[in-house]
C-alpha atoms as a PDB file:
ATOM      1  CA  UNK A   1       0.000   0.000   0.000  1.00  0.00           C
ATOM      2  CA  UNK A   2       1.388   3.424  -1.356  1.00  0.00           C
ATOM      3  CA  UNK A   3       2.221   6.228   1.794  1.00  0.00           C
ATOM      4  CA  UNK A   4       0.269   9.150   1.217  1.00  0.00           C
ATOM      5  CA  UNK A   5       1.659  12.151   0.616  1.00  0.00           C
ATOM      6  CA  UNK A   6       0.734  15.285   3.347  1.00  0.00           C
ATOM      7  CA  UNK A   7      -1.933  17.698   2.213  1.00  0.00           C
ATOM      8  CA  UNK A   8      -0.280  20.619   2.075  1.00  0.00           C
ATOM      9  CA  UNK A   9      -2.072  24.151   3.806  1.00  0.00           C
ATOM     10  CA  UNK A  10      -1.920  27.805   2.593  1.00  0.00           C
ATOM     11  CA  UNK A  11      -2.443  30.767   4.924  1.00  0.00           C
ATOM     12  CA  UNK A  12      -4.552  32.273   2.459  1.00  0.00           C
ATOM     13  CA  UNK A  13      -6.997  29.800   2.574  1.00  0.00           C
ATOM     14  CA  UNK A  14      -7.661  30.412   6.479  1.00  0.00           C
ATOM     15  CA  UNK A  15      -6.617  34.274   6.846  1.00  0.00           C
ATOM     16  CA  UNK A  16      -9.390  36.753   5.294  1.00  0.00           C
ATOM     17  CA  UNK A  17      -7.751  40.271   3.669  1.00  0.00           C
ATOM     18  CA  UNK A  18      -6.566  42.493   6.218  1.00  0.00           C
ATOM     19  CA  UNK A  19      -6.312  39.474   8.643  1.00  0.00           C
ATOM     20  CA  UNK A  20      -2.975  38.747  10.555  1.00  0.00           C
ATOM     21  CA  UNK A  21      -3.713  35.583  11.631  1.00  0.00           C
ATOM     22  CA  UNK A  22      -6.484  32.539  12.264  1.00  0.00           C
ATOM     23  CA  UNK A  23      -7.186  31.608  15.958  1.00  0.00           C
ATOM     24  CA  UNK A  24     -10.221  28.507  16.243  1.00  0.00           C
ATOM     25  CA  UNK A  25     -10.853  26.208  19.231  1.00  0.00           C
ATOM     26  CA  UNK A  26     -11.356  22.470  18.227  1.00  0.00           C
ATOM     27  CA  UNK A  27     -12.663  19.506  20.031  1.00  0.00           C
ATOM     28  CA  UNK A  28     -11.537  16.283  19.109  1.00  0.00           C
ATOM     29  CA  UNK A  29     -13.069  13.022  19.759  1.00  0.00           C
ATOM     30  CA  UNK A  30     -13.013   9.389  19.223  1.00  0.00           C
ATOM     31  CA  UNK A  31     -13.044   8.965  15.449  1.00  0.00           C
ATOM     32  CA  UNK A  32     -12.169  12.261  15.203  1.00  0.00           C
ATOM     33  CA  UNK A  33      -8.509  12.716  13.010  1.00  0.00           C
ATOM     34  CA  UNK A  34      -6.728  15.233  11.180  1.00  0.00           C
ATOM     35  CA  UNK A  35      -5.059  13.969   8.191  1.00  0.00           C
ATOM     36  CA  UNK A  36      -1.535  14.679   7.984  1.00  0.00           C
ATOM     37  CA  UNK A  37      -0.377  17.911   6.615  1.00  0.00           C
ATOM     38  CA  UNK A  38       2.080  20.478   6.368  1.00  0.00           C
ATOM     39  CA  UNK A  39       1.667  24.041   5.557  1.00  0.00           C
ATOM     40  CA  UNK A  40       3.070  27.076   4.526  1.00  0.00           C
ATOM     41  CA  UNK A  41       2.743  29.189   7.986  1.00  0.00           C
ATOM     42  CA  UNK A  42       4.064  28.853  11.403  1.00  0.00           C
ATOM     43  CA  UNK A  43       1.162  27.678  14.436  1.00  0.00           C
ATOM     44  CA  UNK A  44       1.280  27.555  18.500  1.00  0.00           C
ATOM     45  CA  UNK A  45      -1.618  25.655  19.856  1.00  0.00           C
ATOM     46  CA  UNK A  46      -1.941  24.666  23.358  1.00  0.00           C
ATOM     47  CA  UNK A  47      -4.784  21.687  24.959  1.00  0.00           C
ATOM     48  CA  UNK A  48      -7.312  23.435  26.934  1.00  0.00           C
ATOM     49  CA  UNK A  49      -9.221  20.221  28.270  1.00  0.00           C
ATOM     50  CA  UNK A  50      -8.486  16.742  27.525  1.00  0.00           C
ATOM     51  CA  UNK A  51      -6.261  14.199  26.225  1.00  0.00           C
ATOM     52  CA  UNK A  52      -5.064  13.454  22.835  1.00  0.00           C
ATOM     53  CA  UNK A  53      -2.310  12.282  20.108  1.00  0.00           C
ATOM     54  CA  UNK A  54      -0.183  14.067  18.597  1.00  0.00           C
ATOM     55  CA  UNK A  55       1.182  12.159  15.425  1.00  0.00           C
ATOM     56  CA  UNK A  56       4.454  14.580  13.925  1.00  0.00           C
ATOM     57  CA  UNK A  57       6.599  13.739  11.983  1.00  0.00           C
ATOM     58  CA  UNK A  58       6.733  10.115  12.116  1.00  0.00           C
ATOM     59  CA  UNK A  59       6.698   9.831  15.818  1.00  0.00           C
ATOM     60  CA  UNK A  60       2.884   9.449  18.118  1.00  0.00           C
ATOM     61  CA  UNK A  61       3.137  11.198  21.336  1.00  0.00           C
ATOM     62  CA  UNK A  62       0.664  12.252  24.510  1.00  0.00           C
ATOM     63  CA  UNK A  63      -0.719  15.574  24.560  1.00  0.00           C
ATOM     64  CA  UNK A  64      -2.364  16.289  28.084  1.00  0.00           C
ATOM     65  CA  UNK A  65      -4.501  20.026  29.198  1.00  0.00           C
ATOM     66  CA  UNK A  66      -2.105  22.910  29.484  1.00  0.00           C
ATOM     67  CA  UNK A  67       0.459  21.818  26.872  1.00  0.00           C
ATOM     68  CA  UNK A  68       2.107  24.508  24.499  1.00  0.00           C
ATOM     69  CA  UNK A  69       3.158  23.454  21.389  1.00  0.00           C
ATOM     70  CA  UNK A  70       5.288  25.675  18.592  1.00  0.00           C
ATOM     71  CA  UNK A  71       4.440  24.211  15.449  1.00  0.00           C
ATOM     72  CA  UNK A  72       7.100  24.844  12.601  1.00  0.00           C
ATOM     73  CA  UNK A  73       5.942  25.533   8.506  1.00  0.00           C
ATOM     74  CA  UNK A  74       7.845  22.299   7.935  1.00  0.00           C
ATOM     75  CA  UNK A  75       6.371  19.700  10.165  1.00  0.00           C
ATOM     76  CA  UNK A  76       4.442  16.829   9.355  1.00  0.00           C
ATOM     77  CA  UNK A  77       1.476  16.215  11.868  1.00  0.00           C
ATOM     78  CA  UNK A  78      -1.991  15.222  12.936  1.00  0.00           C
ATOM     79  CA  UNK A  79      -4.041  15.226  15.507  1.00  0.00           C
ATOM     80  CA  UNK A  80      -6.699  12.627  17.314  1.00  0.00           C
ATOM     81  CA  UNK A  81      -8.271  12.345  20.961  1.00  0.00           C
ATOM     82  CA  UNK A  82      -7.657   8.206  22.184  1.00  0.00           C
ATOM     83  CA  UNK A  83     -10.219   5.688  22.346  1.00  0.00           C
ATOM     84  CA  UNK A  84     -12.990   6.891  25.382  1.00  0.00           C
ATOM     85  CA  UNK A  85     -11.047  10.504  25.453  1.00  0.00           C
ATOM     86  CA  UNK A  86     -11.653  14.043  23.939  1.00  0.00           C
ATOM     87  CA  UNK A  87      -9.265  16.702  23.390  1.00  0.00           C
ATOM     88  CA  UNK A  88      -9.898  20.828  22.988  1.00  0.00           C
ATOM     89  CA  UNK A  89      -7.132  22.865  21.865  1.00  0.00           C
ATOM     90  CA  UNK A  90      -6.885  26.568  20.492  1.00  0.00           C
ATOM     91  CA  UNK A  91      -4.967  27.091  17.244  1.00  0.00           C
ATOM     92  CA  UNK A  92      -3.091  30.627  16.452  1.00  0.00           C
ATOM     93  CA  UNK A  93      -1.583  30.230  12.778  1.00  0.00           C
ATOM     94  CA  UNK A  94       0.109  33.376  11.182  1.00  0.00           C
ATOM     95  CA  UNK A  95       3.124  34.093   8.361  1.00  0.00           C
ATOM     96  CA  UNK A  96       6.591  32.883   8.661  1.00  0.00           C
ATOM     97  CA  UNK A  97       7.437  36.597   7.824  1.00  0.00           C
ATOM     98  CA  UNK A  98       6.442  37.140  11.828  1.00  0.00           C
ATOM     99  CA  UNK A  99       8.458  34.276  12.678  1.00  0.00           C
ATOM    100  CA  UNK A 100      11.226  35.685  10.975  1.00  0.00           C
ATOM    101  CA  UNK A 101      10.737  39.192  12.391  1.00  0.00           C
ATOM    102  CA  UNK A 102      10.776  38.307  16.072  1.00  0.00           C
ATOM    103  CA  UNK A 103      13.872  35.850  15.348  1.00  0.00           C
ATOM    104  CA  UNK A 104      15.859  38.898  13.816  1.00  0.00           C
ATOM    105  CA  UNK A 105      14.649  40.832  16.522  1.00  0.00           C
ATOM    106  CA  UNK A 106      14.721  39.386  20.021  1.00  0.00           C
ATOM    107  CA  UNK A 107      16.363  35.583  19.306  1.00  0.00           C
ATOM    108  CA  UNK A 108      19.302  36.149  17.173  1.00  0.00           C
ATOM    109  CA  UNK A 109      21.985  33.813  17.689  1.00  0.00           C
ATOM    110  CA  UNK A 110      20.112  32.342  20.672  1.00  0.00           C
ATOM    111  CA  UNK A 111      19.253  28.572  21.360  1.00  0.00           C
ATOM    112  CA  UNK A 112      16.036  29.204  22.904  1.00  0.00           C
ATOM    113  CA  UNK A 113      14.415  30.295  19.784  1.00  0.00           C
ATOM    114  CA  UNK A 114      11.330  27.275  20.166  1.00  0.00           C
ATOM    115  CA  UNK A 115      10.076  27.126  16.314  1.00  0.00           C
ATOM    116  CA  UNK A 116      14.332  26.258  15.479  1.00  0.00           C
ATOM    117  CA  UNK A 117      14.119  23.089  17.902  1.00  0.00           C
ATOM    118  CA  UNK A 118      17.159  21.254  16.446  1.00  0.00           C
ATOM    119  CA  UNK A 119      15.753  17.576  15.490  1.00  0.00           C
ATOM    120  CA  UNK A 120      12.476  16.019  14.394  1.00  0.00           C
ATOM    121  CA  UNK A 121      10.143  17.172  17.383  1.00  0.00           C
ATOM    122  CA  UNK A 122       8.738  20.571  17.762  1.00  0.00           C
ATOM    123  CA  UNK A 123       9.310  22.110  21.501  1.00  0.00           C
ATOM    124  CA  UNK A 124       6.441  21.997  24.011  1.00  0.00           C
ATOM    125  CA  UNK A 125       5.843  24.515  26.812  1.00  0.00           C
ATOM    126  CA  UNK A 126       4.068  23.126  29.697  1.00  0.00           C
ATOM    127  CA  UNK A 127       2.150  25.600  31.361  1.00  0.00           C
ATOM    128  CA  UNK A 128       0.837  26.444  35.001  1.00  0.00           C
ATOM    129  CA  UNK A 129      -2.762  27.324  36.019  1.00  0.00           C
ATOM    130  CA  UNK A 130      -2.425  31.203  35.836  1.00  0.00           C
ATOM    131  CA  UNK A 131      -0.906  30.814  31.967  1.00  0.00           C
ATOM    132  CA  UNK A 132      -4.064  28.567  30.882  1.00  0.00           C
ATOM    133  CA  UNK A 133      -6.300  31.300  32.264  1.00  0.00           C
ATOM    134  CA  UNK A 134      -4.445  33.995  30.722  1.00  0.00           C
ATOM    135  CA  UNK A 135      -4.021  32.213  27.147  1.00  0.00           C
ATOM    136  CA  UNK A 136      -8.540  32.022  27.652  1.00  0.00           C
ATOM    137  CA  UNK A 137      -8.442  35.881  27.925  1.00  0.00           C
ATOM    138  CA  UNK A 138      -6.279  36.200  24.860  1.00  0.00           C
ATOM    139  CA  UNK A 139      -8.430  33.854  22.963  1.00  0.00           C
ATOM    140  CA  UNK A 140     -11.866  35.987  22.836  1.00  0.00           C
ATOM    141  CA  UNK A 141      -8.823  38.765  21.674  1.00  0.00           C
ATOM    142  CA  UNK A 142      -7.622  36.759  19.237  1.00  0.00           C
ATOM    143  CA  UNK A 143     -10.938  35.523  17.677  1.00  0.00           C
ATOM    144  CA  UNK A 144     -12.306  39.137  17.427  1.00  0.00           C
ATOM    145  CA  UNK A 145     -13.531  39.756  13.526  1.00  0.00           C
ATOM    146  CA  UNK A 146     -10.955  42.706  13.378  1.00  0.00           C
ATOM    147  CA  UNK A 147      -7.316  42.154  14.423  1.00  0.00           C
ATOM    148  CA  UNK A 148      -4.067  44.279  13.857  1.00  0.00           C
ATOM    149  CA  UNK A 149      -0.524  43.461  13.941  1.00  0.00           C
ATOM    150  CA  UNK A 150      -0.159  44.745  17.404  1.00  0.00           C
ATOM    151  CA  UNK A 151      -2.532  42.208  19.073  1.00  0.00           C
ATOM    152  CA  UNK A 152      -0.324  39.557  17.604  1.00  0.00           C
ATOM    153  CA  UNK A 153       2.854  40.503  18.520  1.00  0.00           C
ATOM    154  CA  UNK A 154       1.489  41.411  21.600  1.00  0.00           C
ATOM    155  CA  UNK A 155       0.020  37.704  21.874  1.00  0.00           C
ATOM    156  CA  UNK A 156       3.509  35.867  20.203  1.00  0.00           C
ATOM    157  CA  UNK A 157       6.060  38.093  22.637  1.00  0.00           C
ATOM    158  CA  UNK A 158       4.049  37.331  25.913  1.00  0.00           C
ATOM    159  CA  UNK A 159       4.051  33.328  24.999  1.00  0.00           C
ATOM    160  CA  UNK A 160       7.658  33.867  23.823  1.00  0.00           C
ATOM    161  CA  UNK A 161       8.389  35.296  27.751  1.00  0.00           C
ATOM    162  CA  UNK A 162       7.081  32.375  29.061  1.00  0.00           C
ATOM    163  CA  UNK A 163       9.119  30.152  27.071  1.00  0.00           C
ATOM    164  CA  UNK A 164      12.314  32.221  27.564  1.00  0.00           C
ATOM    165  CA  UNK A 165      11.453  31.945  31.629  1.00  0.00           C
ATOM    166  CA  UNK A 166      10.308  28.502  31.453  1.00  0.00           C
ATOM    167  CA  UNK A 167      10.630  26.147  34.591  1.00  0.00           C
ATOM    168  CA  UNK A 168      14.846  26.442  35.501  1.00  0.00           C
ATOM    169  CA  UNK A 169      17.257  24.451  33.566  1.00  0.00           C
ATOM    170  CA  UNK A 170      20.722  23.818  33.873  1.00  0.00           C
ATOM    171  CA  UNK A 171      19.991  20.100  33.770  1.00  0.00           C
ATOM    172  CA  UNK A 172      19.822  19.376  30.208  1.00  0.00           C
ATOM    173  CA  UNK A 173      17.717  16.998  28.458  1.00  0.00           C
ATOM    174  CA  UNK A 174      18.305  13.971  31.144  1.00  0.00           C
ATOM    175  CA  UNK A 175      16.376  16.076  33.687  1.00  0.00           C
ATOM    176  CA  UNK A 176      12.579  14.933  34.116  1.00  0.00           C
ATOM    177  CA  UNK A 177       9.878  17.161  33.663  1.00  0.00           C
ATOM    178  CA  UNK A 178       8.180  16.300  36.819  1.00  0.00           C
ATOM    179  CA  UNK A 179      11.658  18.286  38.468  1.00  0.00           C
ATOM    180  CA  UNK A 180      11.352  21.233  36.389  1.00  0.00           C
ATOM    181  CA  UNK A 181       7.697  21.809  37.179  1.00  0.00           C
ATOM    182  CA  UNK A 182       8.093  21.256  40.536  1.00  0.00           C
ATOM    183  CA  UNK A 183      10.974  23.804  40.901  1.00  0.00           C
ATOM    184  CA  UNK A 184       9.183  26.072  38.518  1.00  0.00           C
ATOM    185  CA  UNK A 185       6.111  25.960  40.990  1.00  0.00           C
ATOM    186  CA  UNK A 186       8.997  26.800  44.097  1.00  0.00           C
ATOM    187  CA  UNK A 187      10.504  29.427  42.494  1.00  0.00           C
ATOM    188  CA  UNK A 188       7.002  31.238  41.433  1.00  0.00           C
ATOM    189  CA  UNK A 189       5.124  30.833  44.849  1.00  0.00           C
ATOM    190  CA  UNK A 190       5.554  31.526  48.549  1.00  0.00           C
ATOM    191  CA  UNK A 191       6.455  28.190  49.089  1.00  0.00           C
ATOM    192  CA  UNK A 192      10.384  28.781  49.531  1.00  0.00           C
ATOM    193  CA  UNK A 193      10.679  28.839  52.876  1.00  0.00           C
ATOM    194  CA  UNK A 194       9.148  24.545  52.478  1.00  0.00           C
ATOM    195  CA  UNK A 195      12.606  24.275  51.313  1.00  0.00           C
ATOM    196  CA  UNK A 196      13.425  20.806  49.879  1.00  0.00           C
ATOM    197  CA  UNK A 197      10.570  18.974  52.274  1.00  0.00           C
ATOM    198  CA  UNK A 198       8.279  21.460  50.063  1.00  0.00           C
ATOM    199  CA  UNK A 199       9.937  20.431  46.274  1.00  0.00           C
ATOM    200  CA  UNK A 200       9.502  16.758  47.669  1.00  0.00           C
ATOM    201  CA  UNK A 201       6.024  17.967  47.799  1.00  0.00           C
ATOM    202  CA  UNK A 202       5.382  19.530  44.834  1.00  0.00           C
ATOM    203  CA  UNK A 203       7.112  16.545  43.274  1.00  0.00           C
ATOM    204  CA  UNK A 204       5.447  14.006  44.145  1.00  0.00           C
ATOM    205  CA  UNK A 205       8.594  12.216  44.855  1.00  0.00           C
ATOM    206  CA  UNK A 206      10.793  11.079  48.428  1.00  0.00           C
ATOM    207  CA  UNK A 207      13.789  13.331  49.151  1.00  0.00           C
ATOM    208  CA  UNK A 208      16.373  10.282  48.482  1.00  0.00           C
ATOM    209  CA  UNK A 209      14.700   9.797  44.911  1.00  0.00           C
ATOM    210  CA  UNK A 210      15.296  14.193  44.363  1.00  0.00           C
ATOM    211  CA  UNK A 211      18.622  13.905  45.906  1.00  0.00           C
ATOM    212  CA  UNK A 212      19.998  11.418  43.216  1.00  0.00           C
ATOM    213  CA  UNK A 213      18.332  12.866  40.274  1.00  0.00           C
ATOM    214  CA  UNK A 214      19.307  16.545  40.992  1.00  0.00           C
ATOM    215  CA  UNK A 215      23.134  15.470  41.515  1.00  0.00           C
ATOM    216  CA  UNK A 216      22.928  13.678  38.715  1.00  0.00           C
ATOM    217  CA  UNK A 217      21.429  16.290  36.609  1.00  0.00           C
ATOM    218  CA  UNK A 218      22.284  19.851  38.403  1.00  0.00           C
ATOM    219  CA  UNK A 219      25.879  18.694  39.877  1.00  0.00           C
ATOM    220  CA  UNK A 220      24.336  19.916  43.376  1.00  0.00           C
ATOM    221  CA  UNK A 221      22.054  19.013  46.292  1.00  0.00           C
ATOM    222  CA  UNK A 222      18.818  19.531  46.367  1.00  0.00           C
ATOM    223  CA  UNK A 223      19.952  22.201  49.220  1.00  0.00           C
ATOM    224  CA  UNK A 224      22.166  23.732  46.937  1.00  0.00           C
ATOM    225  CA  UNK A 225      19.689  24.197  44.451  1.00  0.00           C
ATOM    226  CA  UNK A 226      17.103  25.519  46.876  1.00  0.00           C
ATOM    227  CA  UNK A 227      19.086  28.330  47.828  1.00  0.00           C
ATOM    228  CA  UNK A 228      19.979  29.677  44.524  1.00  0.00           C
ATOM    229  CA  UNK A 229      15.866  30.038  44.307  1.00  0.00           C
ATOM    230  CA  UNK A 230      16.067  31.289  47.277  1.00  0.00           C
ATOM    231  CA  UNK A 231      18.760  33.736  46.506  1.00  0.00           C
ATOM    232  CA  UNK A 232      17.130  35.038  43.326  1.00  0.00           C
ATOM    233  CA  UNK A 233      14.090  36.090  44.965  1.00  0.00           C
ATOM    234  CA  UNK A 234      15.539  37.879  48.023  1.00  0.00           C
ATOM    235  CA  UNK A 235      17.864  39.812  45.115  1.00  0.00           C
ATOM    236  CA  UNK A 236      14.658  40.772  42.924  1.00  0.00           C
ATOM    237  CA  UNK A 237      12.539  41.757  46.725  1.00  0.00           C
ATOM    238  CA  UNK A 238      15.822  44.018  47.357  1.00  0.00           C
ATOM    239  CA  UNK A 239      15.697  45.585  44.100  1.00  0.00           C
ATOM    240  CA  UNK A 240      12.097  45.912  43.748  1.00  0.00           C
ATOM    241  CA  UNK A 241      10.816  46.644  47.553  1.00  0.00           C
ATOM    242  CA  UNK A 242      11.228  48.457  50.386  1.00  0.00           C
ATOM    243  CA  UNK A 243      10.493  45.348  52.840  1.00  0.00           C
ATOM    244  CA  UNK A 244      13.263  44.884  55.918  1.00  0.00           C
ATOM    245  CA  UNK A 245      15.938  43.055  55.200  1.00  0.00           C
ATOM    246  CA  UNK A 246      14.964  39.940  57.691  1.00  0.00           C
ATOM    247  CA  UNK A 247      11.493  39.681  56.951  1.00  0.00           C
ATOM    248  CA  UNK A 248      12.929  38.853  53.386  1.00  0.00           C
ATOM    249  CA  UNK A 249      15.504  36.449  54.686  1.00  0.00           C
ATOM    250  CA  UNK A 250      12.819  35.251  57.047  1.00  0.00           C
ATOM    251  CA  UNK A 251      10.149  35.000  53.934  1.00  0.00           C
ATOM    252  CA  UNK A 252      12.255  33.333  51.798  1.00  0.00           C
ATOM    253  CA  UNK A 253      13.366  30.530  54.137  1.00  0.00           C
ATOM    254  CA  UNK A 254      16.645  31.404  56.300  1.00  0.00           C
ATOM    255  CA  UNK A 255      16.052  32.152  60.051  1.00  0.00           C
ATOM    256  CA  UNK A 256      20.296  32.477  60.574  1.00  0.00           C
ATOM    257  CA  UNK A 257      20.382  36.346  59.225  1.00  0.00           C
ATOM    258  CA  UNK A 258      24.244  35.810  59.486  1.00  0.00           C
ATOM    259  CA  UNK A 259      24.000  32.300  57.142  1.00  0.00           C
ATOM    260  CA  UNK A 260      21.566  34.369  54.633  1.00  0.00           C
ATOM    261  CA  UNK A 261      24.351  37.226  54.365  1.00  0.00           C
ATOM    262  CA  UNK A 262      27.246  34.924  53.777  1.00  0.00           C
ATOM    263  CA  UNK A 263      25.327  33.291  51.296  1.00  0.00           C
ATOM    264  CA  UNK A 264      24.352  36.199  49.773  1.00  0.00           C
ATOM    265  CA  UNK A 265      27.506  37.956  49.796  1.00  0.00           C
ATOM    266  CA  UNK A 266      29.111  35.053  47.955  1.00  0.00           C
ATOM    267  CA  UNK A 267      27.115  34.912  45.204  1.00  0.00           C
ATOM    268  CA  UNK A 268      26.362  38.403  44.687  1.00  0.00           C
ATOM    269  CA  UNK A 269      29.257  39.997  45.995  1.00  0.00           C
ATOM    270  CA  UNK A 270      27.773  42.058  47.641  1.00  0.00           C
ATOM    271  CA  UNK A 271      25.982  42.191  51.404  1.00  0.00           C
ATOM    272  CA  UNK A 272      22.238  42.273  51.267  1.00  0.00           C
ATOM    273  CA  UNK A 273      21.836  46.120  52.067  1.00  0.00           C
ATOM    274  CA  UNK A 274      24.932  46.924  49.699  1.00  0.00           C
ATOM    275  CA  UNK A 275      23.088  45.197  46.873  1.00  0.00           C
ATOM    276  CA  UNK A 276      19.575  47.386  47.824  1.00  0.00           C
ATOM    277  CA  UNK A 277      21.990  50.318  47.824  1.00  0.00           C
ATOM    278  CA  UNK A 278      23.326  49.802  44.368  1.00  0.00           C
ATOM    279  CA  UNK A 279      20.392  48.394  42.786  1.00  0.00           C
ATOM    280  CA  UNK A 280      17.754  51.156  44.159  1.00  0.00           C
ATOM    281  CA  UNK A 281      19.982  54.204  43.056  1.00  0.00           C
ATOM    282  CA  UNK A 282      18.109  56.493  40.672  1.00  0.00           C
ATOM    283  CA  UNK A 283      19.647  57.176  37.306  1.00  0.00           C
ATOM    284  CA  UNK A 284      20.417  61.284  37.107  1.00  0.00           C
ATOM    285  CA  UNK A 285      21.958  62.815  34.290  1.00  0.00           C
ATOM    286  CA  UNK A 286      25.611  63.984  34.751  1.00  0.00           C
ATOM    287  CA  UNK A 287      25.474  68.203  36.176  1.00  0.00           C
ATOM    288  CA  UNK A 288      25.090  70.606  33.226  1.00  0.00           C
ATOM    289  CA  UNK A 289      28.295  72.339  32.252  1.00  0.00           C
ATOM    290  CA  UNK A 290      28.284  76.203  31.387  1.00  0.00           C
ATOM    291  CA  UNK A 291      30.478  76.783  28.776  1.00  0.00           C
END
């Protein structure tokens, strides 16, 4: 039996003149498949309820709610919900020439560009509670009968953010997703002060399990790890806040004042209120000169 070649898809057929791009919401149920195609435009879609397939180039993998996915013009792919399942997902297609734009703009020479993933899979962003709810408010923006360029680069640099300041790497691709989004969660909430009892938490997983995979991954103990978190957010509550110094230190997990400033100190080098100093100074132009 003969493979059948992808259909291919045109922008043009989707985007009415004076259009920037096409945003629909689809539900997909048993029985309910795609055929394969391709197309001439670049697409993000991300799963708003369900559970489906994802078949792209040549490979079949999971999609589950609250997954991101940056399809590239090149890639082969189709789309089903499983046997007793249903998936709904939001599509936002638009021209490569944005694609290309934004690259030139904001990614060039960078690895983190998501619609250049190296290899035969396209990158997906999994996403936390307050993202879902915020990609449902851009949706009724994005359908609106009358769109302008703005609204979509507004819509592509917001979900490019995200990606940029996706849950922490450093571990490369042996590090499991359930560790990401569990330090992710850490880092984002007022959970901090849990230290690694709370990451055991989020995970799902006993310390002695985190402990291996983080020094396997990270080159560091879960401790270790922790603190940079916790270092990062006292440094952006100094810069950004007035707060006292030890309800920071206190907030984000250290009761020893003296152990927070050491650590502090050697990563910043600088001491906690040195580092306010700096970082709080207003910008004034240099004095005016008669001549």
């Amino acid at each position: 039996m003969r493979a059948t070649s992808p259909r291919s898809l045109y922008l043009r057929d989707f985007v009415a003149p004076g259009r920037v791009l096409h945003a629909a919401s689809t539900t997909y149920g048993p029985g309910n498949l795609t055929a394969p195609h391709t197309h001439d435009f670049a697409e993000v879609f991300w799963i708003r309820a369900g559970r489906g397939i994802h078949r792209v180039n040549g490979r079949r993998l999971p999609l589950q709610a609250a997954d991101l996915v940056f399809i590239r013009p090149h890639d082969v792919h189709a789309l089903a919900a499983p046997r007793g399942e249903q998936m709904t997902l939001v599509n936002v297609a638009f021209s490569t020439h944005e694609l290309r734009f934004l690259k030139q703009r904001y990614f060039q020479g960078q690895p983190q560009w998501p619609w250049g993933a190296p290899g035969s899979l396209p990158r997906v962003l999994k996403l936390g509670a307050g993202q879902m709810q915020h990609l449902d408010d851009w949706s009724h923006v994005l359908s609106q009968p009358a769109q302008s360029q703005m609204v979509l680069d507004a819509f592509l640099l917001e979900v490019l953010i995200w990606y940029q300041t996706r849950p922490p790497g450093g571990g490369g691709p042996q590090e499991p997703e359930w560790l990401r989004l569990a330090l992710w969660e850490l880092a984002r909430s007022n959970r901090l002060a849990g230290g690694v009892s709370e990451l055991a938490r989020l995970a799902g997983r006993g310390r002695a399990h985190i402990s291996r995979v983080v020094r396997r991954t990270r080159g560091v103990t879960p401790t270790e790890l922790v603190n940079r978190l916790r270092l990062d957010r006292a440094a952006r509550e100094l810069r950004m806040t007035g707060r006292p110094i030890i309800r920071i230190a206190l907030d984000c997990g250290w009761s020893n004042l003296s152990h927070f400033y050491r650590l502090f100190r050697q990563r910043f080098g600088l001491t906690p209120r040195q580092y306010r100093l700096r970082a709080q100074t207003p910008l004034r132009l240099p004095p005016h000169h008669k001549s």
